[in-house]
Protein backbone atom coordinates (compact mmCIF):
# COMPACT_ATOMS: atom_id res chain seq x y z
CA UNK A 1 116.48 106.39 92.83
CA UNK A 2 114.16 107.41 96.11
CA UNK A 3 112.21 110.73 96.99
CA UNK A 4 115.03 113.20 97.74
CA UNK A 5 115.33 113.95 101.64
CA UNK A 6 114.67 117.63 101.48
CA UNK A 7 111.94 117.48 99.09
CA UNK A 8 110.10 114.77 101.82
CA UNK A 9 110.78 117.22 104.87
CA UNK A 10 108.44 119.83 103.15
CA UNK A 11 105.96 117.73 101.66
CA UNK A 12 102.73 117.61 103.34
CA UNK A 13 99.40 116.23 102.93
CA UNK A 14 96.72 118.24 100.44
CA UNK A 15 93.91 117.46 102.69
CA UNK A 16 94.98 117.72 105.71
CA UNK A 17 98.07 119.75 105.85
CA UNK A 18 100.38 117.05 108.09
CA UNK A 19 103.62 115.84 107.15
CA UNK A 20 103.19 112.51 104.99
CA UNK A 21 105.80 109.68 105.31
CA UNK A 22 107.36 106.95 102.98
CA UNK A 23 105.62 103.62 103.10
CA UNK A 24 105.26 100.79 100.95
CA UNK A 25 109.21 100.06 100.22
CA UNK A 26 109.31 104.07 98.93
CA UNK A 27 106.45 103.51 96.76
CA UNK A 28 103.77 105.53 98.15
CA UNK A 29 103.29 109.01 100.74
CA UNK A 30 101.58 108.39 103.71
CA UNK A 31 99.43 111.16 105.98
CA UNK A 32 98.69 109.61 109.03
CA UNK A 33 96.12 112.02 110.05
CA UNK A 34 93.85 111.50 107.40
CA UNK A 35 94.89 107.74 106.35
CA UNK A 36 95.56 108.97 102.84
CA UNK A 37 98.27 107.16 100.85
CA UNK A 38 99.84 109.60 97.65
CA UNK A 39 101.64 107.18 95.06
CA UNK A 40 104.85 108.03 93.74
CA UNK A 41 105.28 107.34 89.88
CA UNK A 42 108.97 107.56 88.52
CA UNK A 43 110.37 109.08 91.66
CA UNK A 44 107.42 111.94 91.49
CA UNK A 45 105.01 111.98 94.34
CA UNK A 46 101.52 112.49 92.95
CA UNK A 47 99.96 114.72 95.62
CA UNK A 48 96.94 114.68 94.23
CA UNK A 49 93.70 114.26 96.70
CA UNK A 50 92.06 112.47 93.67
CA UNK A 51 95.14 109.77 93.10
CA UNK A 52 95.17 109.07 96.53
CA UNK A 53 93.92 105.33 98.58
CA UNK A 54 92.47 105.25 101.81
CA UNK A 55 94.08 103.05 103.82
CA UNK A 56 94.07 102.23 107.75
C-alpha cells in the first residue's frame, strides 16, 4: 500500500510550505525548494523538520 493520492495533493513541506513529491520508489517526500526529503514509515509520512535528510 502507497501514500493515498488526495492525502499527497495537500501535503506540503513544514519548512518551506511547497508541495513535496514521492521519491525513492514511494519511500520518502520530497520538497524541492528546500532539498528536504520526509520518510514515510508504514504508509505514514513523517513530516517532521527534525526526521527529515538533506539531499541535492
Amino acid at each position: 500500500m502507497s501514500v493515498d493520492r488526495e492525502l499527497l495533493e495537500i501535503l506540503a513541506c513544514p519548512n518551506c510550505k511547497t508541495p513535496v513529491e514521492l521519491v525513492k520508489n514511494g519511500a520518502a517526500l520530497k520538497c524541492h525548494t528546500c532539498k528536504r526529503v520526509y520518510p514515510i514509515k508504514d504508509d505514514i509520512p513523517v513530516m517532521l523538520i527534525d526526521e527529515a535528510t538533506i539531499e541535492p
